[in-house]
Protein backbone atom coordinates (compact mmCIF):
# COMPACT_ATOMS: atom_id res chain seq x y z
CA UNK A 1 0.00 0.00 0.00
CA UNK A 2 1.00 3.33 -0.84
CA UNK A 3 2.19 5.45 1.89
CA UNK A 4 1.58 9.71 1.90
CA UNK A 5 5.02 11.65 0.91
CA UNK A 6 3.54 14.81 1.41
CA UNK A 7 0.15 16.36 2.97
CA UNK A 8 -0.81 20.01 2.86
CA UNK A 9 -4.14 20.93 4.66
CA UNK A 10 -4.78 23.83 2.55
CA UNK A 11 -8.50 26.21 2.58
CA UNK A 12 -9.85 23.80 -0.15
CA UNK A 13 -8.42 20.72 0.89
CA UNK A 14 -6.20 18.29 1.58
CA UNK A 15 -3.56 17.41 -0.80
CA UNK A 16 -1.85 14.50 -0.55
CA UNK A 17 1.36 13.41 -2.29
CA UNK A 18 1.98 9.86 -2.22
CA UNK A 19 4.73 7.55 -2.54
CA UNK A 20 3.80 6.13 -5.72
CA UNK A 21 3.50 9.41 -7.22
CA UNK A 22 -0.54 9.70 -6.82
CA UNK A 23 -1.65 13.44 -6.11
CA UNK A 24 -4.69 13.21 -3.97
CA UNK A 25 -7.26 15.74 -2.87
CA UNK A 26 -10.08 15.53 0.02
CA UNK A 27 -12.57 18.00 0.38
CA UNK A 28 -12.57 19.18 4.24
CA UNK A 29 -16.12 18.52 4.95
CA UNK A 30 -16.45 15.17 3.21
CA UNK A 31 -13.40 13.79 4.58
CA UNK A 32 -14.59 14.70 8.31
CA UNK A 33 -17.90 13.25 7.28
CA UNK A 34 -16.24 10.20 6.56
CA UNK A 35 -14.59 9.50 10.36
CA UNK A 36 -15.28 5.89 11.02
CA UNK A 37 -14.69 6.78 14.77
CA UNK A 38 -17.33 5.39 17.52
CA UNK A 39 -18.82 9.03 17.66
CA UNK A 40 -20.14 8.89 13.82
CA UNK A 41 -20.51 4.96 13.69
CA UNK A 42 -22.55 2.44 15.64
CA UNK A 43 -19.55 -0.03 16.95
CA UNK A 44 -22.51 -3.01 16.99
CA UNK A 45 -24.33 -2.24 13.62
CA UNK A 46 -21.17 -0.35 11.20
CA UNK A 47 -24.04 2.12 10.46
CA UNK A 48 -23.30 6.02 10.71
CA UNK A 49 -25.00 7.54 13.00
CA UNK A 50 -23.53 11.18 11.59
CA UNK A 51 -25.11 12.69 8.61
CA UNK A 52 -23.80 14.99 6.29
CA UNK A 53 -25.67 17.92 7.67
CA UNK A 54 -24.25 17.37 10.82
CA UNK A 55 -21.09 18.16 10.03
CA UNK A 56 -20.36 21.85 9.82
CA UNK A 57 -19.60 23.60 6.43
CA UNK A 58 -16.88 25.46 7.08
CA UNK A 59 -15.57 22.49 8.91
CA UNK A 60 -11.36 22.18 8.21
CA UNK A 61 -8.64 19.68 9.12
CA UNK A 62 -6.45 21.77 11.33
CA UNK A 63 -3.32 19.68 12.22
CA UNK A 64 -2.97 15.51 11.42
CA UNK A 65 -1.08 13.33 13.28
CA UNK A 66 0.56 9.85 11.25
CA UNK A 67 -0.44 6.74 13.26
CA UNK A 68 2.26 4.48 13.01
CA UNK A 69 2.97 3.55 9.09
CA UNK A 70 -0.90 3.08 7.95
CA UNK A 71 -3.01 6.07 8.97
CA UNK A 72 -3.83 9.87 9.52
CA UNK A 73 -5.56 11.87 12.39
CA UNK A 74 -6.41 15.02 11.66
CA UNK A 75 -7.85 17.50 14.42
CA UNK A 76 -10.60 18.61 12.57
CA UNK A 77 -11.82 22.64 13.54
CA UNK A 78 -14.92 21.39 15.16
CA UNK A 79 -12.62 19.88 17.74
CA UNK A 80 -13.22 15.85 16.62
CA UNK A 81 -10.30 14.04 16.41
CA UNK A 82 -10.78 10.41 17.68
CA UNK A 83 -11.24 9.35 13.63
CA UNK A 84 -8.23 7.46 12.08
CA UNK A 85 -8.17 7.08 8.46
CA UNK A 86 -6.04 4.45 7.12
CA UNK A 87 -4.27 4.85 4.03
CA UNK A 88 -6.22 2.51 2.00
CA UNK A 89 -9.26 4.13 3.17
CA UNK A 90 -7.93 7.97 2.14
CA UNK A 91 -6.88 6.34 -1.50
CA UNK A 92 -10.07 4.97 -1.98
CA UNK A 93 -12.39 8.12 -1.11
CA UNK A 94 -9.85 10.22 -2.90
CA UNK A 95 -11.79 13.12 -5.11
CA UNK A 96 -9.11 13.88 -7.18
CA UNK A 97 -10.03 14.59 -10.73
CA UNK A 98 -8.07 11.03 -12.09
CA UNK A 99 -9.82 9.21 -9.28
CA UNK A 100 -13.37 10.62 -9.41
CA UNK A 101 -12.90 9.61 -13.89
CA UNK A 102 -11.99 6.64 -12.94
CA UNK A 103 -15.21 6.24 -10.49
CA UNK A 104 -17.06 7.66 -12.72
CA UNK A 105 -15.90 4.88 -15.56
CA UNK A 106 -16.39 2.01 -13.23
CA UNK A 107 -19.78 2.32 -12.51
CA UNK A 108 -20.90 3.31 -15.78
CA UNK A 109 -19.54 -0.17 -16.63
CA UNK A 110 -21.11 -2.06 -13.81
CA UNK A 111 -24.77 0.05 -14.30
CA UNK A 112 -26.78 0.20 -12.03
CA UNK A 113 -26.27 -1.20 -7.96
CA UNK A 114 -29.31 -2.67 -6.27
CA UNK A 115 -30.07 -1.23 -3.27
């Protein structure tokens, strides 16, 4: 698994620069949305119990923190910070233009999911 070279929380986003070359990019709010902490998921059930309108707007990752060699922790500016994102997990909600294509390009080929 890739591992970041570089992260920059900048006002639009985060950029991340990986090892393999990769140039990510995460959206503040979304990524905070996205903590798989306790707080914003049931521990019994895996559902989130945080919607998207409950996370603030203007909401911004303030500092991060590595955790060992295969996750971030960012403090976001609503003071949460008990979320760890593993690396896999950051590559695979990257927003990126290449990776959002290449979304985009997958599921037209699969159609549509059940659900």
């Amino acid at each position: 698994m890739p591992e970041p070279k570089d992260i920059r929380l900048l006002p639009d986003g985060i950029h991340i620069v990986w090892d393999d070359g990769h140039q990510g990019y995460h959206e503040h709010r979304a990524l905070r949305y996205q903590c798989g902490c306790a707080e914003c998921v049931n521990e019994l059930t895996g559902k989130r119990v945080i919607s998207l309108s409950d996370v603030r707007r203007d909401v911004e990752a303030l500092d991060y923190a590595q955790v060992g060699r295969y996750a971030l922790q960012f403090l976001w500016s609503d003071f949460h910070l008990t979320g760890i994102y593993p690396f896999e997990t950051l590559r695979r909600l990257c927003q990126c233009e290449e990776c959002r294509k290449a979304k985009a390009e997958a599921g037209a080929k699969t159609g549509p999911q059940p659900g």
